[in-house]
Protein backbone atom coordinates (compact mmCIF):
# COMPACT_ATOMS: atom_id res chain seq x y z
CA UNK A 1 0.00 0.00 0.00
CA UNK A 2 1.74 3.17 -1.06
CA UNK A 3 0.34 5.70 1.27
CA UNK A 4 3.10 8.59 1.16
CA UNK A 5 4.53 8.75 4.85
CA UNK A 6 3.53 11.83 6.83
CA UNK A 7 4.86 14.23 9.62
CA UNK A 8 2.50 12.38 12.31
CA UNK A 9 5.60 10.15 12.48
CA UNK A 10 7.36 13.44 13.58
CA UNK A 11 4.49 14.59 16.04
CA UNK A 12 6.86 17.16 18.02
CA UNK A 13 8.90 19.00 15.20
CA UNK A 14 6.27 18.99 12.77
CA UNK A 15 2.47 18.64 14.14
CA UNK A 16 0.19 16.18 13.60
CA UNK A 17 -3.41 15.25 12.87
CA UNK A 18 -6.48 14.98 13.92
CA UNK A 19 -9.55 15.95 15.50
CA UNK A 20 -12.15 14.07 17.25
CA UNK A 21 -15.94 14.06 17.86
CA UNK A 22 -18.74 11.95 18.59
CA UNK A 23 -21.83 13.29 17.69
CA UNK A 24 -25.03 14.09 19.27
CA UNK A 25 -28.04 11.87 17.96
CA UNK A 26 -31.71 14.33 17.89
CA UNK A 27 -34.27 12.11 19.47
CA UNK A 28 -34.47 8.84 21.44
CA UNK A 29 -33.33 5.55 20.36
CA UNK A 30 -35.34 2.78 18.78
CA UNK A 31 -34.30 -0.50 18.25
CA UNK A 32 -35.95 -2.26 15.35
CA UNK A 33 -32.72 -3.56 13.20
CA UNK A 34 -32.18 -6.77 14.54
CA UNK A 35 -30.08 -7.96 11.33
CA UNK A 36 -25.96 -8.40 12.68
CA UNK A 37 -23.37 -6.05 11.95
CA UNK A 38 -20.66 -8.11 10.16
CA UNK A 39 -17.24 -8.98 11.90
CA UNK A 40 -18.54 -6.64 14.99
CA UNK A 41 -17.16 -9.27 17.85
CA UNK A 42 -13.81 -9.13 15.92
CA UNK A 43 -13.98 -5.43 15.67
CA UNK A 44 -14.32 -5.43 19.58
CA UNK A 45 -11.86 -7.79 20.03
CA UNK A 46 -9.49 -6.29 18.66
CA UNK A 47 -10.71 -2.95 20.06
CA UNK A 48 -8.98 -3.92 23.27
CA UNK A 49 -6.37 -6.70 22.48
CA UNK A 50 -4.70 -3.79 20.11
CA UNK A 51 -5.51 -1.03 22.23
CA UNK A 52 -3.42 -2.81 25.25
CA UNK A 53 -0.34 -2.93 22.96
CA UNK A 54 -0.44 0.68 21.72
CA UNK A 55 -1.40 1.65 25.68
CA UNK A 56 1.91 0.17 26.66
CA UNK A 57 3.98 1.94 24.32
CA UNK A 58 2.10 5.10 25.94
CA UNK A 59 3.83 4.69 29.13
CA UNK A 60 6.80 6.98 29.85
CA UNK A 61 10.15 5.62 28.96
CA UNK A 62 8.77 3.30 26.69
CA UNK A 63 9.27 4.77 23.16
CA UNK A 64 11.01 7.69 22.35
CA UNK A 65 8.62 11.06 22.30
CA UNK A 66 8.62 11.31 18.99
CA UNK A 67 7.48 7.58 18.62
CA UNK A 68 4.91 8.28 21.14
CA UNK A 69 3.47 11.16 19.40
CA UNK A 70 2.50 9.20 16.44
CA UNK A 71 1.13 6.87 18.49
CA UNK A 72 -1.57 9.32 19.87
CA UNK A 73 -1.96 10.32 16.37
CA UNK A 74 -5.91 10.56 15.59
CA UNK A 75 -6.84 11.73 19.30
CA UNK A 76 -5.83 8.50 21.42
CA UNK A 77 -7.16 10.66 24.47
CA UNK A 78 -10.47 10.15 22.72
CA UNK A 79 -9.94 6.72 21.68
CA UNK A 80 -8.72 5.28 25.25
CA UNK A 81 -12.44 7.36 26.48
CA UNK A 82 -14.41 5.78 24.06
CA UNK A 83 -13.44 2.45 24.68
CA UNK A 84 -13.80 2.67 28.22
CA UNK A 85 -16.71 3.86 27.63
CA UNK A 86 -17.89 1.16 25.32
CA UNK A 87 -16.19 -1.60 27.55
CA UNK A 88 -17.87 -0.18 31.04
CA UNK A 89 -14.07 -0.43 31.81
CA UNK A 90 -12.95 2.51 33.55
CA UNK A 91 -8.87 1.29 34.06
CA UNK A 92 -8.84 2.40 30.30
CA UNK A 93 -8.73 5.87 31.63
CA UNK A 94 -5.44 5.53 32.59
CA UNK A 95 -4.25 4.97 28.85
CA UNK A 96 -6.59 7.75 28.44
CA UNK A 97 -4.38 9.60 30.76
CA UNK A 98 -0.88 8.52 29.65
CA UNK A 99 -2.48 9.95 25.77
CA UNK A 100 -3.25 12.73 27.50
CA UNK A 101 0.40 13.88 28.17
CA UNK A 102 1.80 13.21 25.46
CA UNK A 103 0.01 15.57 23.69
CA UNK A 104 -1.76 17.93 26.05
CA UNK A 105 1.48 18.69 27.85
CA UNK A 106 4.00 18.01 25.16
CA UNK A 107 2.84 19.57 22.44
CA UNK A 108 -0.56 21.86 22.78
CA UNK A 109 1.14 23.37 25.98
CA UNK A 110 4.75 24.44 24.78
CA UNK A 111 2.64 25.73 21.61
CA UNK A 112 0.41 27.70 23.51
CA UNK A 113 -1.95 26.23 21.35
CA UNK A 114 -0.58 26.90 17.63
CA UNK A 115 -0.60 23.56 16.64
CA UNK A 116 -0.28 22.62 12.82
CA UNK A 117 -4.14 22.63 11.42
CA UNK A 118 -4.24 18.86 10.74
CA UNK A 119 -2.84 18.56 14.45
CA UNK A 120 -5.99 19.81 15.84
CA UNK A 121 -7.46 17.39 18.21
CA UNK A 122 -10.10 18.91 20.63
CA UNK A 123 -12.27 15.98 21.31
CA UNK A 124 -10.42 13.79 23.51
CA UNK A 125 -9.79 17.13 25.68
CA UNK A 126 -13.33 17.63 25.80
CA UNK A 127 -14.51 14.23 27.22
CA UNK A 128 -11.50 14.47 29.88
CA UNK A 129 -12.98 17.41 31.00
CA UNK A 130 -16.46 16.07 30.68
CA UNK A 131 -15.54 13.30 33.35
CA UNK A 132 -13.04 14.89 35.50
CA UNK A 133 -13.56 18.63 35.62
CA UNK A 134 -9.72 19.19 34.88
CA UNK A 135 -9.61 22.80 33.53
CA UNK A 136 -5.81 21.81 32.61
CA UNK A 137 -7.85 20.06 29.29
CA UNK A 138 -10.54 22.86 29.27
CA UNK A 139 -7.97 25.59 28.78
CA UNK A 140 -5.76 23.48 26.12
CA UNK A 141 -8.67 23.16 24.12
CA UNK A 142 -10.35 26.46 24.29
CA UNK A 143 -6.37 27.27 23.32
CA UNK A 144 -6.28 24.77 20.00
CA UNK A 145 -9.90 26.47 19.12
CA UNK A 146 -8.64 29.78 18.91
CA UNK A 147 -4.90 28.94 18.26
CA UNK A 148 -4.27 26.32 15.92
CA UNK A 149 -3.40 27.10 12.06
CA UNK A 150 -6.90 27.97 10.12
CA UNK A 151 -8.65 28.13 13.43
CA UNK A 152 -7.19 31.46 14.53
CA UNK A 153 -9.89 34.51 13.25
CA UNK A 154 -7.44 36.29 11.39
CA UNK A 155 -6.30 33.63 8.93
CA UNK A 156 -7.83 34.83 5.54
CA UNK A 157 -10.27 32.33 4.49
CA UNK A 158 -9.23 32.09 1.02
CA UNK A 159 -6.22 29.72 2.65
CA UNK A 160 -8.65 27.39 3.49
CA UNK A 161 -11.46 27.47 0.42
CA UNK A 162 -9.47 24.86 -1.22
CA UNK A 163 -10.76 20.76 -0.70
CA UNK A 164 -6.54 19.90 -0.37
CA UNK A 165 -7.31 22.45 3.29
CA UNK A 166 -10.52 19.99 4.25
CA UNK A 167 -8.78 18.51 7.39
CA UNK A 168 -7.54 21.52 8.79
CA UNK A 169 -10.82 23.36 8.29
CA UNK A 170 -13.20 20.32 9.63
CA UNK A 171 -11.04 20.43 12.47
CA UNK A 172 -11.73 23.67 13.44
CA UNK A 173 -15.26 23.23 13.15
CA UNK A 174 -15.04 20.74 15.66
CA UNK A 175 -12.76 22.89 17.62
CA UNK A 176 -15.13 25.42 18.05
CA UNK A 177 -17.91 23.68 18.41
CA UNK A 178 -15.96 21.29 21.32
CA UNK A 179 -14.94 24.98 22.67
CA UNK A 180 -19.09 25.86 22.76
CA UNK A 181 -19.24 22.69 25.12
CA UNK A 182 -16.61 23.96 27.97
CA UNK A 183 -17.83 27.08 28.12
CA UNK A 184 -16.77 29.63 25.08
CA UNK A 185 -19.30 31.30 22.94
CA UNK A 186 -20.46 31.10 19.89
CA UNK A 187 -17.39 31.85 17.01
CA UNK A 188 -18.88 33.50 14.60
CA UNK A 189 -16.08 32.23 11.99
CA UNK A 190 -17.93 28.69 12.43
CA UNK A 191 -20.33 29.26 9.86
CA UNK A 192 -17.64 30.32 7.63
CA UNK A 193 -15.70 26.90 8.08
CA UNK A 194 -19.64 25.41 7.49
CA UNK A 195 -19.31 27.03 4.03
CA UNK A 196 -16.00 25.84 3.31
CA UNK A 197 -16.72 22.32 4.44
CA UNK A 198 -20.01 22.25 2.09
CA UNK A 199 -17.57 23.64 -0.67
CA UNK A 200 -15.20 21.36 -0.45
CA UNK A 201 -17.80 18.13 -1.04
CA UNK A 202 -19.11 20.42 -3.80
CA UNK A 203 -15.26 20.32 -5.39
CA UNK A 204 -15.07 16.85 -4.72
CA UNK A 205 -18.38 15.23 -6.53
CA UNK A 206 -20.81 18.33 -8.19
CA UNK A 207 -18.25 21.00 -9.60
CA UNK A 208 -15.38 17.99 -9.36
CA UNK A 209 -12.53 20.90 -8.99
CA UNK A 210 -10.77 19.06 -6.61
CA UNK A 211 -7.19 18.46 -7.28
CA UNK A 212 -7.87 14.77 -5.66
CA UNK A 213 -10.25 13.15 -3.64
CA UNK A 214 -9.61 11.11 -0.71
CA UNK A 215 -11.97 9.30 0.98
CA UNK A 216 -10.62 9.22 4.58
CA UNK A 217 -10.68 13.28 4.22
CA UNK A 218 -14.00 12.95 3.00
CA UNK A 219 -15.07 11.23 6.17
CA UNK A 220 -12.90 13.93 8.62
CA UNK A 221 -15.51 16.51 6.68
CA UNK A 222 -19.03 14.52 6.65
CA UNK A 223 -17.82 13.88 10.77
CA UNK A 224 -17.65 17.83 11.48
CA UNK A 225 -20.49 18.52 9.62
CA UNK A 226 -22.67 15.92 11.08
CA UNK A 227 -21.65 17.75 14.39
CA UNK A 228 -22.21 20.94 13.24
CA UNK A 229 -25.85 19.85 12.42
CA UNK A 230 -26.58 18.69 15.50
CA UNK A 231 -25.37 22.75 16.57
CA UNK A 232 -26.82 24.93 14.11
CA UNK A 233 -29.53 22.25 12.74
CA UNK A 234 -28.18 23.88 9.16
CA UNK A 235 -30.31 22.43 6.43
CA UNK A 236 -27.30 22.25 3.92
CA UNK A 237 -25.84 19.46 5.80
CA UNK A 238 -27.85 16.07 5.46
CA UNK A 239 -28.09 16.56 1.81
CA UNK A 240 -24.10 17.69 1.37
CA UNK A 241 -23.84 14.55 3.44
CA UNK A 242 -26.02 12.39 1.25
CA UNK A 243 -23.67 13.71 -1.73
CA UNK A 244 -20.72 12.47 -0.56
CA UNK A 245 -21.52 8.87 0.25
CA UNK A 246 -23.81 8.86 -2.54
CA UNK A 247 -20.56 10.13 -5.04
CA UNK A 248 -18.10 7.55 -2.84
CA UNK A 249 -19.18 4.54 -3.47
CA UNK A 250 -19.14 4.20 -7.28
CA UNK A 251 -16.11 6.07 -7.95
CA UNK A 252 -13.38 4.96 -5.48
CA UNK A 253 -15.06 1.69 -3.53
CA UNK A 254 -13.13 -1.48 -4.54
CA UNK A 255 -15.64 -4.55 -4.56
CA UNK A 256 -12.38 -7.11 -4.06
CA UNK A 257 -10.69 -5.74 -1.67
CA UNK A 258 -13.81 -4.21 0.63
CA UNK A 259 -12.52 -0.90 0.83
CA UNK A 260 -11.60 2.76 -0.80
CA UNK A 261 -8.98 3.62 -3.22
CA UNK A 262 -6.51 5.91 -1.23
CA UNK A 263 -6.65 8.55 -3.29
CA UNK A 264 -8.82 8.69 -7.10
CA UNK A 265 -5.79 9.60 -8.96
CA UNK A 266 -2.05 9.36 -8.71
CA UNK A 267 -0.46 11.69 -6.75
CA UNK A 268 3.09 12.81 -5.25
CA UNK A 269 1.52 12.32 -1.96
CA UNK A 270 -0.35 9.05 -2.94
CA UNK A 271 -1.63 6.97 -4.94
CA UNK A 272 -4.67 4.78 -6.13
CA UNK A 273 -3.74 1.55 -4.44
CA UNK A 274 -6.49 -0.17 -1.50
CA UNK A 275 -6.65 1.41 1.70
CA UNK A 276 -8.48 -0.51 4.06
CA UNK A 277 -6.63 0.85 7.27
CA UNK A 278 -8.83 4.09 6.45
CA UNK A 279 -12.47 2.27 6.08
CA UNK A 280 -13.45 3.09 9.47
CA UNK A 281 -12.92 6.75 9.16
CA UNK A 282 -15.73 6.73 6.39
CA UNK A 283 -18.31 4.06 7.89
CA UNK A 284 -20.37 6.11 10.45
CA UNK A 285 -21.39 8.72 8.07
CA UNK A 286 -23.21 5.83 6.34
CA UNK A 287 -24.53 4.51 9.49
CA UNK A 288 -25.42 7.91 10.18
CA UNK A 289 -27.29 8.51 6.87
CA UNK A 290 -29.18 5.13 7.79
CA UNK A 291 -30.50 6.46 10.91
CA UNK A 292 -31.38 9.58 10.08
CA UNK A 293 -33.34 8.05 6.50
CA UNK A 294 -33.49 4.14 7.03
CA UNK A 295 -32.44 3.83 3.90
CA UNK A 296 -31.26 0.31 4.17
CA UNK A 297 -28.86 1.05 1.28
CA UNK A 298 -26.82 3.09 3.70
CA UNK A 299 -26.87 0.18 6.20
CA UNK A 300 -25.48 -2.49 3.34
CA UNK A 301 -23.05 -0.40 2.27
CA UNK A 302 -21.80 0.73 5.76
CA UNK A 303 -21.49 -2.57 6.47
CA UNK A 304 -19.34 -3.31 3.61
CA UNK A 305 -17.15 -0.48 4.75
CA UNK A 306 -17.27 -1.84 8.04
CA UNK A 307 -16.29 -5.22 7.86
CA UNK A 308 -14.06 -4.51 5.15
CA UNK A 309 -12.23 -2.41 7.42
CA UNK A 310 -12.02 -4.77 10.36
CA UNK A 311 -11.09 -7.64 8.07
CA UNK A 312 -8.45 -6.22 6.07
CA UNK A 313 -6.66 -3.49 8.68
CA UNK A 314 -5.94 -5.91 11.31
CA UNK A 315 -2.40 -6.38 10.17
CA UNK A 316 -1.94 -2.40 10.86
CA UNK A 317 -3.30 -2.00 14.41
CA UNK A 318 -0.34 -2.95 15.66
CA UNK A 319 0.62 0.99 14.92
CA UNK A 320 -0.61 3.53 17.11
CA UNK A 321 -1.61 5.89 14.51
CA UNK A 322 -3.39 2.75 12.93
CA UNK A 323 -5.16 1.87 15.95
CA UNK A 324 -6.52 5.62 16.49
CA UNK A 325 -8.19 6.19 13.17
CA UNK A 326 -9.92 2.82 13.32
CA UNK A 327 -11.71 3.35 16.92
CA UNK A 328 -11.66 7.24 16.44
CA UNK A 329 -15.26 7.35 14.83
CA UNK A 330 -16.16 3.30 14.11
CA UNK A 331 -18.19 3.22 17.48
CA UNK A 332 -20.54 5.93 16.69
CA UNK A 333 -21.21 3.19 13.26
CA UNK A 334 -22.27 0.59 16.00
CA UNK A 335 -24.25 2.68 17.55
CA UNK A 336 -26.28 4.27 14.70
CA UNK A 337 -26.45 1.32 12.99
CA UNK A 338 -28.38 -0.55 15.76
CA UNK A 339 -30.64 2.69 16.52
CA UNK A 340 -31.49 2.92 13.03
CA UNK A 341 -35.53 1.59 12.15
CA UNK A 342 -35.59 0.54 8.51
CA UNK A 343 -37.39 2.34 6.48
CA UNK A 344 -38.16 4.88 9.36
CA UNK A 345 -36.64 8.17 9.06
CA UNK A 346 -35.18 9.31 12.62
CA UNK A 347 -35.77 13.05 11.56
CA UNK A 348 -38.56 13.00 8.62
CA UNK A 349 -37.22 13.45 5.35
CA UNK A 350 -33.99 15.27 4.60
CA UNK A 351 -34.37 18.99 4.26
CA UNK A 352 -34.18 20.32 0.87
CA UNK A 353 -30.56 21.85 0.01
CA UNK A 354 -30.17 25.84 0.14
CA UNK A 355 -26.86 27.08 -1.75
CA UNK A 356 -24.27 27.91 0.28
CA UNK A 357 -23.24 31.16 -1.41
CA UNK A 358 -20.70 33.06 -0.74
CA UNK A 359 -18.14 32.99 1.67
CA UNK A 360 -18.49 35.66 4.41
CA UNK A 361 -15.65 37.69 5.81
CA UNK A 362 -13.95 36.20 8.82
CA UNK A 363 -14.79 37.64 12.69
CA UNK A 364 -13.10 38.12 15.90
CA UNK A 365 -13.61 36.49 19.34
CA UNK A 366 -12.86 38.31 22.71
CA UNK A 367 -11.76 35.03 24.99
CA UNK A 368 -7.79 34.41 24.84
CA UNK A 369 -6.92 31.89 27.21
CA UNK A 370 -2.87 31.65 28.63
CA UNK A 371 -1.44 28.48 28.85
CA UNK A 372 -1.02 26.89 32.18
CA UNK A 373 2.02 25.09 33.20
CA UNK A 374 1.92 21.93 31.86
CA UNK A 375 1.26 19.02 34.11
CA UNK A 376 4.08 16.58 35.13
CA UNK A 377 4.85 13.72 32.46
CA UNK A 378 2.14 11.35 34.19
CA UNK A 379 -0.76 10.80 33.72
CA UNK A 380 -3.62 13.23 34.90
CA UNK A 381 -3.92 13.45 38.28
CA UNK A 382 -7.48 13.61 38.36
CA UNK A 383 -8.19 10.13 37.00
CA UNK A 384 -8.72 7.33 39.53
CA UNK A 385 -7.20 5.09 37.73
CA UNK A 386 -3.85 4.06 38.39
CA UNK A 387 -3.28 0.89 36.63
CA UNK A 388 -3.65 -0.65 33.12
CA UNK A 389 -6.19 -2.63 31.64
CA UNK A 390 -5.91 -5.78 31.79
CA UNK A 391 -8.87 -7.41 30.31
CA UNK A 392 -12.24 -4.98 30.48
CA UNK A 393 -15.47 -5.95 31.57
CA UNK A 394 -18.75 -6.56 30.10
CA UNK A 395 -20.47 -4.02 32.22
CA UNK A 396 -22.56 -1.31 30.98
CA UNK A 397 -20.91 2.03 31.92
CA UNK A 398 -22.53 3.99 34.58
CA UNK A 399 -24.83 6.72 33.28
CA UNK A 400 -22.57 10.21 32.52
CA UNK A 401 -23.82 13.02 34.76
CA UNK A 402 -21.83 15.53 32.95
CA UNK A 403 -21.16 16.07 29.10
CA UNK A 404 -22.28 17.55 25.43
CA UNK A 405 -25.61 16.77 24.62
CA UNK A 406 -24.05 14.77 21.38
CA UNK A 407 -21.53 12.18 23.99
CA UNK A 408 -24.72 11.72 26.04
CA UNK A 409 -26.72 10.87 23.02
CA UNK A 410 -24.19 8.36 21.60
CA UNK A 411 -23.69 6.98 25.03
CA UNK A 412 -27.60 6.51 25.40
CA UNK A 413 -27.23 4.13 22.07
CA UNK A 414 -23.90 2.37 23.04
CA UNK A 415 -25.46 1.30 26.77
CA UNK A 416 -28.42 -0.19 24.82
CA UNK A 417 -26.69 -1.82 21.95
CA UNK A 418 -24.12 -3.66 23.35
């Protein structure tokens, strides 16, 4: 597979990637499709067999920093919440944790936020502070919201208008919108990055401008706008949504090797060949599109992606980067698909697409956090846990008395479909 290597691999000289959200679900679950999701006791399987490897290689002294910082590559804070959260295993916290400084205190910290725009990972910062109250994590996020590169108000917007910028600009939306849930006001540059976002699939399968399209990218963008509708309830987004998964599947899904071309032509920075390791980054927004239509196309297709994914990336989740992008997003899939009532739209049908017209001029924002001092290389203090997994329990998580509307939502599907 001939993915071009990246500067994740170099997470504290060059900034790395990601951004992180679960999403908030509109109304109460339901519970009508019965039918299995392929390969989903393997997927959880290796959901904590793999995630006790990469948690080990977390633990000070065990890698080098660099080496660690590609290992937390694709949020791992987030990742190590989720699957405690999915396991009702709270001793996953403490990988959670060891994530945690690695990149809160290593790199946001010294950066006083500026971290490179594909570097931007707010979610696993949120949920920390969701669960703990640690205003350490609420202050480095509010700081990547208003700090990192394209999230900062006076970055001209034409920098970002291009689809080859969608990372960096769906991770500010999250950003801010992560930033609404600790506290911060409204930016009024997210509706801006809501244009972009809806530009960019526009470049990518109406206008097809796009210098390239990449599927995994795709996904980053259909995840922050699916937040974003949960937010602003924008009527642009199911449809813009619909577009993309609609325009994916004939162009770059590959029937023998269940998953996406890398890229849909030949690049310097990639090429065409399978990339199954990324399949998971794409799948929810097709479970997503299921529950929100019951469209049962969505739900044979995700599941395609899905077990495609789990199948084929198993020989990568050995890498920490590897690990984090396939249980960065894949359990909001399990959780929509199982909510999802075929043939029974969750919201009615999907509103009718508005243009999204031109791009307005960028605002300020008042709040500018300072950094803190960074915490000691340990893990948070304010986590109870002080060991490491060893194998998690069945149990349902307790019942979160703090969090976003969207984590409490997911969670509310997760402690009924497992």
């Amino acid at each position: 597979m001939q993915h071009t290597a990246s500067a994740s691999t170099y997470f504290f000289t060059t900034a790395t990637v990601v951004s992180g959200c679960l999403f908030l679900l509109t109304s109460a679950p339901t519970y009508a499709d019965n039918t299995p999701i392929p390969l989903l006791s393997t997927w959880e399987s290796n959901m904590t067999t793999f995630g006790r490897q990469i948690c080990n290689k977390l633990i000070p002294g065990a890698e080098d920093l660099p080496a660690q910082g590609g290992d937390v590559y694709y949020d791992g804070e987030r990742v190590y919440y989720q699957i405690a959260a999915y396991t009702g295993d709270p001793t996953w916290k403490y990988c959670a944790g060891l994530a945690e400084v690695i990149y809160r205190d290593g790199y946001v910290f010294p950066n006083n936020g500026r971290a490179a725009g594909y570097d931007n990972f707010t979610q696993g910062l949120l949920l920390d502070y969701q669960q703990t109250r640690d205003t350490v994590s609420q202050n480095a996020l509010v700081l990547l919201s208003q700090n990192a590169s394209f999230a900062s108000d006076g970055t001209p917007l034409e920098w970002s208008a291009d689809a080859s910028v969608s990372r960096e600009v769906a991770y500010a939306i999250m950003a801010y919108l992560n930033a609404e849930a600790v506290g911060q006001p409204r930016r009024a540059r997210l509706s801006d990055m809501i244009d972009q976002a809806l530009g960019h699939i526009d470049q990518w399968f109406i206008s097809k401008t796009a210098p390239y399209v990449r599927p995994f990218m795709v996904g980053i963008t259909m995840q922050a706008l699916i937040q974003a509708y949960d937010a602003t309830h924008d009527s642009r987004i199911p449809n813009a949504v619909k577009t993309a998964l609609d325009g994916l599947w004939p162009s770059m899904w590959l029937p023998d090797c269940q998953c996406f071309k890398y890229t849909n032509v030949d690049t310097s920075s990639g090429d065409m060949s399978p990339a199954p390791d990324l399949n998971l980054i794409v799948a929810p927004a097709y479970g997503w599109m299921y529950y929100m239509t019951g469209d049962t196309q969505y739900r044979d297709r995700g599941d395609q992606i899905f077990a495609g994914g789990v199948a084929n990336a198993q020989t990568w989740l050995y890498l920490g980067k590897q690990f984090d992008q396939n249980y960065w997003w894949s359990p909001a899939y399990v959780a929509w698909r199982k909510a999802a009532q075929p043939g029974v739209p969750a919201a009615g049908p999907l509103p009718t697409t508005t243009s999204t017209g031109s791009v307005p001029s960028g605002n300020t924002v008042n709040t500018t956090p300072t950094a803190p001092s960074p915490s000691p290389s340990t893990p948070s203090q304010v986590l109870t846990t002080t060991t490491a997994p060893t194998t998690p329990s069945s149990a349902q998580p307790a019942e979160q008395t703090t969090g976003s509307r969207f984590l409490g939502k997911l969670k509310q599907l997760m402690d009924h479909v497992r």
